[in-house]
C-alpha atoms as a PDB file:
ATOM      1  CA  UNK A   1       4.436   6.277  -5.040  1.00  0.00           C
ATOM      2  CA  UNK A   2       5.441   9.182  -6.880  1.00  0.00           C
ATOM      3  CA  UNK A   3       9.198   8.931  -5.884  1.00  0.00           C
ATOM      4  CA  UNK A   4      11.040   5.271  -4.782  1.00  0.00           C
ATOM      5  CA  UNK A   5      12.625   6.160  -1.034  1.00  0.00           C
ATOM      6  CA  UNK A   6      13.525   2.936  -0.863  1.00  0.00           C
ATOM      7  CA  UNK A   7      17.324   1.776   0.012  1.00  0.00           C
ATOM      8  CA  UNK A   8      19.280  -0.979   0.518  1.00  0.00           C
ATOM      9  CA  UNK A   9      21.829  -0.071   2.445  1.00  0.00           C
ATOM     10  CA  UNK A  10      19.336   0.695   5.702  1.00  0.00           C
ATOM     11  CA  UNK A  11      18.744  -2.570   7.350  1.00  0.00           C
ATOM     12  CA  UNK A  12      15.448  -1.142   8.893  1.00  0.00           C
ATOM     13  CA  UNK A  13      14.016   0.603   5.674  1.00  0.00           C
ATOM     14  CA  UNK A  14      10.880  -2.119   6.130  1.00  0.00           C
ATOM     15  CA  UNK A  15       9.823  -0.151   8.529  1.00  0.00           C
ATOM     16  CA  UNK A  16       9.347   3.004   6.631  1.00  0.00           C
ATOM     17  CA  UNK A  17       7.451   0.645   4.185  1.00  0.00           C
ATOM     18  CA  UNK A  18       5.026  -0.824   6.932  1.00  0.00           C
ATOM     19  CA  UNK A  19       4.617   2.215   8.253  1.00  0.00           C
ATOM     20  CA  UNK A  20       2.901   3.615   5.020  1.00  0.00           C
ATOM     21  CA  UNK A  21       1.005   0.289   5.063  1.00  0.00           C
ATOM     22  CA  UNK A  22      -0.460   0.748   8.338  1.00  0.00           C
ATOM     23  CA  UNK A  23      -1.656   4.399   7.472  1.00  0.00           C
ATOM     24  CA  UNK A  24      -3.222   3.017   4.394  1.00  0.00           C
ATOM     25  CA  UNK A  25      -5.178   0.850   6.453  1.00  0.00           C
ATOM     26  CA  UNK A  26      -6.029   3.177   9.082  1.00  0.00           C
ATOM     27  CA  UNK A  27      -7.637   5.969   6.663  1.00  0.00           C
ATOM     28  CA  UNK A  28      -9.229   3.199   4.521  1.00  0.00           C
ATOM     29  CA  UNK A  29     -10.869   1.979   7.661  1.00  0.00           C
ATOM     30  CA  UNK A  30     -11.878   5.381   9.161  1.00  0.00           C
ATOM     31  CA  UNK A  31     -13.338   6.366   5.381  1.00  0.00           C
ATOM     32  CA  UNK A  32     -15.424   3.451   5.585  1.00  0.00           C
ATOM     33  CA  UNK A  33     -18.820   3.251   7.137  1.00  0.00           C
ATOM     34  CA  UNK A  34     -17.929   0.811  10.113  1.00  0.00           C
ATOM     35  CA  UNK A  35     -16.586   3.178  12.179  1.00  0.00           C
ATOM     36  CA  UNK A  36     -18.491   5.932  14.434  1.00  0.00           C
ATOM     37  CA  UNK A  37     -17.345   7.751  17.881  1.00  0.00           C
ATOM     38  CA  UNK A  38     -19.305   9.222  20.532  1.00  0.00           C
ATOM     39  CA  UNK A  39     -16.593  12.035  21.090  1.00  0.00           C
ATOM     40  CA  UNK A  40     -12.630  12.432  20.727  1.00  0.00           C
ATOM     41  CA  UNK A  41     -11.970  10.673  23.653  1.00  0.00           C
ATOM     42  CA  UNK A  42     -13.513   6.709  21.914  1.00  0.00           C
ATOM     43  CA  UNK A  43     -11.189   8.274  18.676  1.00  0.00           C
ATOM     44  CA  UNK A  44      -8.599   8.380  20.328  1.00  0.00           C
ATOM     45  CA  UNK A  45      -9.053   4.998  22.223  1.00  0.00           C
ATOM     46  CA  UNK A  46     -10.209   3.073  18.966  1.00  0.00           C
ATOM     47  CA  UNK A  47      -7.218   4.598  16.922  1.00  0.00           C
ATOM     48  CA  UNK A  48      -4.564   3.478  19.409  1.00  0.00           C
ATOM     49  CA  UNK A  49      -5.689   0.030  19.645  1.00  0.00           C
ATOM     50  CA  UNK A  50      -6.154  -0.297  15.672  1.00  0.00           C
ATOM     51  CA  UNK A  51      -2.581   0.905  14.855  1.00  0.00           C
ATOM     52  CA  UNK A  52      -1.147  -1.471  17.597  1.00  0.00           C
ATOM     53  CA  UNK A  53      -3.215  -4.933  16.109  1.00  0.00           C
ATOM     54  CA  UNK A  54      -2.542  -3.656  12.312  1.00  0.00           C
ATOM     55  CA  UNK A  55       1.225  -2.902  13.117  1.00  0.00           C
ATOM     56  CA  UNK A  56       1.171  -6.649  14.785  1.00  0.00           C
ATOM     57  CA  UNK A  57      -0.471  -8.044  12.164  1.00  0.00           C
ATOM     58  CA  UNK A  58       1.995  -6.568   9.384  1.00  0.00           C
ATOM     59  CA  UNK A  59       5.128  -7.262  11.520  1.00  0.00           C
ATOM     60  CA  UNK A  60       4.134 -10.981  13.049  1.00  0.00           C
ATOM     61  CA  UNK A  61       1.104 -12.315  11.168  1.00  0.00           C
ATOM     62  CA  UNK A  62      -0.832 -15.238  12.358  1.00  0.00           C
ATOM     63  CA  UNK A  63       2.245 -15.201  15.574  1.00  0.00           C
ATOM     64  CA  UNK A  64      -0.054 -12.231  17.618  1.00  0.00           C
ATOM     65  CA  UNK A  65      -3.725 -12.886  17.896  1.00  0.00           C
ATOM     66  CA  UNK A  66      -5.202  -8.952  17.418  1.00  0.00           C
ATOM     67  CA  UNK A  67      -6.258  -7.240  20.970  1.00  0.00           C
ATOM     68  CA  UNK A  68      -3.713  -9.659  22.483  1.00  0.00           C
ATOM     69  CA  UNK A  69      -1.298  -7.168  23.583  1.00  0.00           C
ATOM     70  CA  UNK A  70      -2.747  -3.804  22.866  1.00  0.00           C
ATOM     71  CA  UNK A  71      -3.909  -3.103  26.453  1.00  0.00           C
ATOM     72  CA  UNK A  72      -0.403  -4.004  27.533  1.00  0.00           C
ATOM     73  CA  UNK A  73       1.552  -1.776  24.985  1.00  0.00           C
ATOM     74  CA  UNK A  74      -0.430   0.785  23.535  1.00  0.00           C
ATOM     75  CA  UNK A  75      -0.057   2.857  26.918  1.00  0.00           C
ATOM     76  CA  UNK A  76       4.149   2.118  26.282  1.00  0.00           C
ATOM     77  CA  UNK A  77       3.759   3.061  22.848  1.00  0.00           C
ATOM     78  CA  UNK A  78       2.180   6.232  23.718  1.00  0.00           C
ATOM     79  CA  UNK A  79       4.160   7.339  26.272  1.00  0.00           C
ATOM     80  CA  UNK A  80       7.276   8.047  23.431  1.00  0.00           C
ATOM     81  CA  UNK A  81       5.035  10.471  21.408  1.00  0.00           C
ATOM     82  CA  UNK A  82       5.644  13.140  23.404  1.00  0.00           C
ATOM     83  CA  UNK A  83       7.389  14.748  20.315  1.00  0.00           C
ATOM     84  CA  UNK A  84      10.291  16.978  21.139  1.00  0.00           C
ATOM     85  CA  UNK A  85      10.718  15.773  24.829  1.00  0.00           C
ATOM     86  CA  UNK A  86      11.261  11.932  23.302  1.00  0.00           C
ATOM     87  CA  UNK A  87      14.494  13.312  20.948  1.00  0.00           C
ATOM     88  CA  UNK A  88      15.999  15.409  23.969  1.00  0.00           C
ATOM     89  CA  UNK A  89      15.757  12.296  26.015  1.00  0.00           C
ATOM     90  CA  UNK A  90      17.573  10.208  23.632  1.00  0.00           C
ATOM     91  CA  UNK A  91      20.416  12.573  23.534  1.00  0.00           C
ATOM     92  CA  UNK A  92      20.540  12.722  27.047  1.00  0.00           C
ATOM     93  CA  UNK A  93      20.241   8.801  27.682  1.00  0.00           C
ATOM     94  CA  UNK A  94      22.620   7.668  25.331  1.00  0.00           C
ATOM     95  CA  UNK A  95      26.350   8.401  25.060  1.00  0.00           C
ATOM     96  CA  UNK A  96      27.104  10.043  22.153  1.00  0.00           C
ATOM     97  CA  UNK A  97      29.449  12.634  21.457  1.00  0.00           C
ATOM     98  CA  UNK A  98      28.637  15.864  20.182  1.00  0.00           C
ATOM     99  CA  UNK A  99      28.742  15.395  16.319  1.00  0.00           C
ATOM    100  CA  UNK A 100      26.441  12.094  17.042  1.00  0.00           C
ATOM    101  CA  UNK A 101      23.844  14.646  18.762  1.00  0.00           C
ATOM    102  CA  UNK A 102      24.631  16.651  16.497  1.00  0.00           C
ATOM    103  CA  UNK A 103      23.455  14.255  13.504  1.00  0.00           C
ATOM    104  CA  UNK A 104      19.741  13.740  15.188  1.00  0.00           C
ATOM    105  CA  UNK A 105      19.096  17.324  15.665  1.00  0.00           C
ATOM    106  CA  UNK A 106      20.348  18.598  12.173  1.00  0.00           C
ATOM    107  CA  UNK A 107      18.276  15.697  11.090  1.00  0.00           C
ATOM    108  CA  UNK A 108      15.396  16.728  12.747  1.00  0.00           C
ATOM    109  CA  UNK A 109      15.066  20.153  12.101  1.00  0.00           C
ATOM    110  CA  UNK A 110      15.694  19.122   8.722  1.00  0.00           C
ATOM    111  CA  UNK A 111      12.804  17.255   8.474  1.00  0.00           C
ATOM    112  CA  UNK A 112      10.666  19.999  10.171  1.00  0.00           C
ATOM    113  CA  UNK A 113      11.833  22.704   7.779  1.00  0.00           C
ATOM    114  CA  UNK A 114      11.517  20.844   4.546  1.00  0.00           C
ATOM    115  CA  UNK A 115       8.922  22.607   2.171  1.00  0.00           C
ATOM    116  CA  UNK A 116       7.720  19.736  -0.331  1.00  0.00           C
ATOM    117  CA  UNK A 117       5.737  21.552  -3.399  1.00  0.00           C
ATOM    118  CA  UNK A 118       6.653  19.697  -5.660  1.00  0.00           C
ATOM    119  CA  UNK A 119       7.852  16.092  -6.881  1.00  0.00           C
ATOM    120  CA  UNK A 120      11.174  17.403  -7.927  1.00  0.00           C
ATOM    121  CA  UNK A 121      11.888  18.829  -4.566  1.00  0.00           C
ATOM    122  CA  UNK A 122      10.466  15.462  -2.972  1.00  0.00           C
ATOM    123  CA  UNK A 123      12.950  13.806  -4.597  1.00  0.00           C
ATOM    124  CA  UNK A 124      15.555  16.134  -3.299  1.00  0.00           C
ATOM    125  CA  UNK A 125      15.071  15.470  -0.040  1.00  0.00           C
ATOM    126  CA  UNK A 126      14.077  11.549  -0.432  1.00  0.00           C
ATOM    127  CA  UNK A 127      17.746  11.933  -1.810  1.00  0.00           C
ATOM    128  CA  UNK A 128      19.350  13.898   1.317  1.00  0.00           C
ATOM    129  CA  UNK A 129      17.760  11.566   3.640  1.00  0.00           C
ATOM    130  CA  UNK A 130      19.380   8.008   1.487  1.00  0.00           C
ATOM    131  CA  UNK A 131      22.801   9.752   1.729  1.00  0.00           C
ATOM    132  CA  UNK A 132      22.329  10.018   5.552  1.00  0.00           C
ATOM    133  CA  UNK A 133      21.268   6.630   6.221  1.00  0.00           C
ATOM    134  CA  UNK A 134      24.609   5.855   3.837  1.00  0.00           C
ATOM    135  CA  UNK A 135      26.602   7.196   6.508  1.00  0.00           C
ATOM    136  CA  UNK A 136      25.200   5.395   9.015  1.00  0.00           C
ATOM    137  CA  UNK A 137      27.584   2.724  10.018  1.00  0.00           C
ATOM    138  CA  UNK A 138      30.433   5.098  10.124  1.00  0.00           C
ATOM    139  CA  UNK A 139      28.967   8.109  12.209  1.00  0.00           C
ATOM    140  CA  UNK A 140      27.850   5.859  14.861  1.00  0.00           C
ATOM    141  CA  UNK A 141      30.580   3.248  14.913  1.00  0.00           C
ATOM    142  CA  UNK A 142      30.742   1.971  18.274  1.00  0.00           C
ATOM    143  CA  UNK A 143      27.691   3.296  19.407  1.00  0.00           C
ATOM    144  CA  UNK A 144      25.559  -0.467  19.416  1.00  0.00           C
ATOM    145  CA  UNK A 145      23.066  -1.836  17.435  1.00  0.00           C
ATOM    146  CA  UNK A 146      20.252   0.042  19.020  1.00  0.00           C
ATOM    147  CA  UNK A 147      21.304   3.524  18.552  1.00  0.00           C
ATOM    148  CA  UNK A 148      22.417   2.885  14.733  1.00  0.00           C
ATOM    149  CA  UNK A 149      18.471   0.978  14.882  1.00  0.00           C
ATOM    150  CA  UNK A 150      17.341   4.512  16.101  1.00  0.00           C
ATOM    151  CA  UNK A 151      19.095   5.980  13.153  1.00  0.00           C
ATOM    152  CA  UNK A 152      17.668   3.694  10.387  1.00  0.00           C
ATOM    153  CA  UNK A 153      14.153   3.591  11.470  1.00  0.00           C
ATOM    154  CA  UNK A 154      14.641   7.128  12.220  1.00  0.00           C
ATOM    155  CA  UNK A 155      15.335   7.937   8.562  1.00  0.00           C
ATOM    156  CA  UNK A 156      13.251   5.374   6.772  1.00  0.00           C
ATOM    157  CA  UNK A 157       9.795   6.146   8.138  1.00  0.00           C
ATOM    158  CA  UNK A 158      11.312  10.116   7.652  1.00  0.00           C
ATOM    159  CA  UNK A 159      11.167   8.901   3.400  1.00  0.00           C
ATOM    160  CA  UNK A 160       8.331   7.194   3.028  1.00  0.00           C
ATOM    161  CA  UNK A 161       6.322   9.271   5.260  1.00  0.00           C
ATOM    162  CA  UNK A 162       7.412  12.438   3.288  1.00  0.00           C
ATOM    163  CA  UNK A 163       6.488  10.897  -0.109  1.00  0.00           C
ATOM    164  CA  UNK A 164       2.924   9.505   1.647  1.00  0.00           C
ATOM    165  CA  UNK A 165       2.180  12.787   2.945  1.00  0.00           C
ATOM    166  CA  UNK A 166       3.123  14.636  -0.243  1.00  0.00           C
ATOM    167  CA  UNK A 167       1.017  12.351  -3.124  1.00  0.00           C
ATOM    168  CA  UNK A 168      -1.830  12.530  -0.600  1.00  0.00           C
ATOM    169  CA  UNK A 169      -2.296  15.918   0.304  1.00  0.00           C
ATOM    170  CA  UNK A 170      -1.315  16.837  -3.274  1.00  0.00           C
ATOM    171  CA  UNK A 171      -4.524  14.636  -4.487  1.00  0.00           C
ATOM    172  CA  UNK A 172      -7.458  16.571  -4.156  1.00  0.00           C
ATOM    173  CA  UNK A 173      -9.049  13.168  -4.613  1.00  0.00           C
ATOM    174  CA  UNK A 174      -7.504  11.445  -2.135  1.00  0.00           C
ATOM    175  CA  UNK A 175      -8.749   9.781   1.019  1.00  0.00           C
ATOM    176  CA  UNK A 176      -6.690  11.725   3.349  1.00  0.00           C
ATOM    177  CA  UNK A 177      -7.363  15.205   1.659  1.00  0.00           C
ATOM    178  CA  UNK A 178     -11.169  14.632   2.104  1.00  0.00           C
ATOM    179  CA  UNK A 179     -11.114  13.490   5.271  1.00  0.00           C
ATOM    180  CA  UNK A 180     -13.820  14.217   8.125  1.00  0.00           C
ATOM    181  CA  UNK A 181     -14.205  12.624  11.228  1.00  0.00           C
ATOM    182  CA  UNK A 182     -17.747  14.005  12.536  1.00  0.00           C
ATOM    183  CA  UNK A 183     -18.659  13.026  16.323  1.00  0.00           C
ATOM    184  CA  UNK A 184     -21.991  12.188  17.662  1.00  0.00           C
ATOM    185  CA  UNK A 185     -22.339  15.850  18.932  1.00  0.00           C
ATOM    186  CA  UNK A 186     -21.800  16.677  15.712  1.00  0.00           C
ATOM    187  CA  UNK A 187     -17.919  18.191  16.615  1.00  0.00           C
ATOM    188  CA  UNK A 188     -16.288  18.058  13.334  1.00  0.00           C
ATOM    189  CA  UNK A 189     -12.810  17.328  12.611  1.00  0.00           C
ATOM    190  CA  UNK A 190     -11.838  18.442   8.837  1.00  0.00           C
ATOM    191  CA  UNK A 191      -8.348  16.434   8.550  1.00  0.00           C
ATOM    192  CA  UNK A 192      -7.580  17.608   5.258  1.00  0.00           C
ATOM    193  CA  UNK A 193      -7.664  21.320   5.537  1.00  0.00           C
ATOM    194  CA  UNK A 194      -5.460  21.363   8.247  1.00  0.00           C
ATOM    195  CA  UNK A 195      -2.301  19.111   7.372  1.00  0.00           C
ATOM    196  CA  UNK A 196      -2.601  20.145   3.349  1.00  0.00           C
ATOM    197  CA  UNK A 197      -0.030  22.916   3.405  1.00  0.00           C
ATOM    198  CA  UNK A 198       3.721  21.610   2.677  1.00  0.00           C
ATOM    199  CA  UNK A 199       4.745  23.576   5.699  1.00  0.00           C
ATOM    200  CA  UNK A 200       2.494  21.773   8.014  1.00  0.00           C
ATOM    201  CA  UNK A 201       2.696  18.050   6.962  1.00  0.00           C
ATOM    202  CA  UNK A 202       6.445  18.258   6.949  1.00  0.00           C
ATOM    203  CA  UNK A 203       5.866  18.628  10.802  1.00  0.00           C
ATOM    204  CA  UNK A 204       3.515  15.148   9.860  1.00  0.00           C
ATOM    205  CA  UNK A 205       6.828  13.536   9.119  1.00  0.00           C
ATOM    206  CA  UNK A 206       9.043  14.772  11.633  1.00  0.00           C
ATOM    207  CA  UNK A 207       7.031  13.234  14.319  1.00  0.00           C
ATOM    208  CA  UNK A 208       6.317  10.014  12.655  1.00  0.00           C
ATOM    209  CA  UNK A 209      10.521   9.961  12.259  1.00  0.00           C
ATOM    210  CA  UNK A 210      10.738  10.540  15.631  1.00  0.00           C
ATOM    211  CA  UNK A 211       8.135   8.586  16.854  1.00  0.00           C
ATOM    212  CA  UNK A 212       9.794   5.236  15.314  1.00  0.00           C
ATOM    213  CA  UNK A 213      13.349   6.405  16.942  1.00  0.00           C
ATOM    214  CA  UNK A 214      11.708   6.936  20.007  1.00  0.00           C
ATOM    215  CA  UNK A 215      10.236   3.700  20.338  1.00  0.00           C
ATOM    216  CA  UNK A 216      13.740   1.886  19.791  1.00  0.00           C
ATOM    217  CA  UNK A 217      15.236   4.249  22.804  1.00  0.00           C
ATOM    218  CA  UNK A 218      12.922   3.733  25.004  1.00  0.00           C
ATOM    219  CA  UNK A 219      12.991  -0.021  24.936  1.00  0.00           C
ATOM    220  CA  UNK A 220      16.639  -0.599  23.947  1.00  0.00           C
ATOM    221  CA  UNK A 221      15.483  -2.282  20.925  1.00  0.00           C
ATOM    222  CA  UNK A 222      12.830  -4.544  22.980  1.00  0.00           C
ATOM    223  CA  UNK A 223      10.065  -3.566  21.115  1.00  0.00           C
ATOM    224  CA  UNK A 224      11.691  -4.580  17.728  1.00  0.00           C
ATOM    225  CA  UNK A 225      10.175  -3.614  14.309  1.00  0.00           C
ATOM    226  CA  UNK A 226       6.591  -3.433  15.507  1.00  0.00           C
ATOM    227  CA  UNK A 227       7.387  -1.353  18.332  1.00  0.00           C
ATOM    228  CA  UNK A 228       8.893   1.366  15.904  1.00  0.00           C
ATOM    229  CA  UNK A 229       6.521   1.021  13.194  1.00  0.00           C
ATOM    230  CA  UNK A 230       3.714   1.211  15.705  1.00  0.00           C
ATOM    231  CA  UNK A 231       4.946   4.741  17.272  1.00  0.00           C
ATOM    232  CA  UNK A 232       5.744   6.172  14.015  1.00  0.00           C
ATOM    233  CA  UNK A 233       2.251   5.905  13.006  1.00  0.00           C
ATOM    234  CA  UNK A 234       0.582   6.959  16.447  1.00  0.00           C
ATOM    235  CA  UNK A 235       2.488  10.260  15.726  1.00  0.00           C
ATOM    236  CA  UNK A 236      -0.002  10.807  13.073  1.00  0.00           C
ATOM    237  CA  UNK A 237      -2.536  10.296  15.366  1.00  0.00           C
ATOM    238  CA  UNK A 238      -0.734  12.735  17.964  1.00  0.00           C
ATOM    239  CA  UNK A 239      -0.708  15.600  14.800  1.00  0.00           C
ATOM    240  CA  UNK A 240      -4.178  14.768  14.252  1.00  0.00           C
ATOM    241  CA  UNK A 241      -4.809  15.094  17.819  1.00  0.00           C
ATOM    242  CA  UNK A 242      -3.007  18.417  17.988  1.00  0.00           C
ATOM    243  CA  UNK A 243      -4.315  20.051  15.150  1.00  0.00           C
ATOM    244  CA  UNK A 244      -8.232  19.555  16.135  1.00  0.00           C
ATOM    245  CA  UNK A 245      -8.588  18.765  19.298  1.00  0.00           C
END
């Protein structure tokens, strides 16, 4: 990685770390030659289920047998990537007071305005984001565990999904940046040409952040690390998703 996000002071920041992990995994699998789909519709199908088993298999090796569960909690997964509905409802669910609220939104449009050109300003903002998960503890003091999980998974996957995003689609050579997916009726998706501008994959990372924070709301922390890690990196699928389908 081009710039460390990591931090010891978020409890959660493994699940920034995985996250990255499982998006290796799913690009090195769908640049491989093992893989084919009919239309969108088995993508879409075949992606959900392999982000579910490899976010298992990260998160509780050799406990979850892969395909065990993914019919069961792939459709509850999914149902929190409805993007900016899934941060309103948190704010709405849970009782914070207005400077709480007030810390998800600023975060999130944060996230969604950040223009990453270069390492330097990568750096920057891996930086910002470390001094908010610093403050933490104190902001939501007597919140619970769950929202303050929210929080931290919130703002790790935000880090290390803003540095993968960046060192891939600022290789030319990488996987990512040369990535087709073309259907049996020859449909073509180019993946590459349209995340590679710094003002579009920063929208990448906002929905991966909220797509961890939403799994740990809509669960009350059920779901655990998997559950986050698993709906942070279906939110690349839902950009993917929105961008060519």
């Amino acid at each position: 990685m081009s710039v460390n996000p990591e931090n010891s002071n978020n409890p959660f920041d493994y699940v920034g770390k995985y996250h990255n992990e499982v998006l290796d995994a799913f690009i090195s699998e769908l640049s491989s030659d093992s893989v084919s789909f009919e239309n969108p519709l088995t993508f879409c199908t075949w992606m959900f289920k392999f982000i579910t088993d490899t976010s298992l298999s990260i998160t509780a090796p050799g406990i979850v047998e892969p395909g065990m569960v993914s019919d069961t909690l792939t459709p509850m997964v999914l149902s929190v990537n409805y993007y900016e509905q899934s941060l309103t409802d948190v704010l709405d669910v849970y009782t914070l007071t207005e400077e709480q609220k007030l810390y998800f939104t600023d975060l999130n449009d944060f996230i969604v305005s950040a223009e990453i050109e270069s390492e330097e300003q990568l750096q920057d903002f891996v930086n910002s984001i470390i001094a908010k998960e610093n403050q933490v503890s104190s902001v939501f003091e007597g919140n619970g565990e769950y929202v303050m999980q929210m929080a931290y998974s919130m703002l790790s996957v935000a880090k290390y999904s803003a540095v993968y995003w960046h060192d891939n689609f600022s290789d030319p050579d990488s996987s990512w940046s040369n990535l087709t997916i073309t259907f049996e009726n020859e449909e073509v998706w180019d993946i590459g040409e349209s995340a590679a501008a710094p003002t579009h994959w920063s929208e990448y990372v906002a929905e991966d952040a909220v797509g961890a924070l939403s799994a740990v709301y809509l669960s009350l922390g059920a779901v655990g690390p998997w559950g986050a890690l698993a709906s942070a990196a279906f939110s690349t699928g839902w950009s993917i998703l929105k961008d060519n389908a």
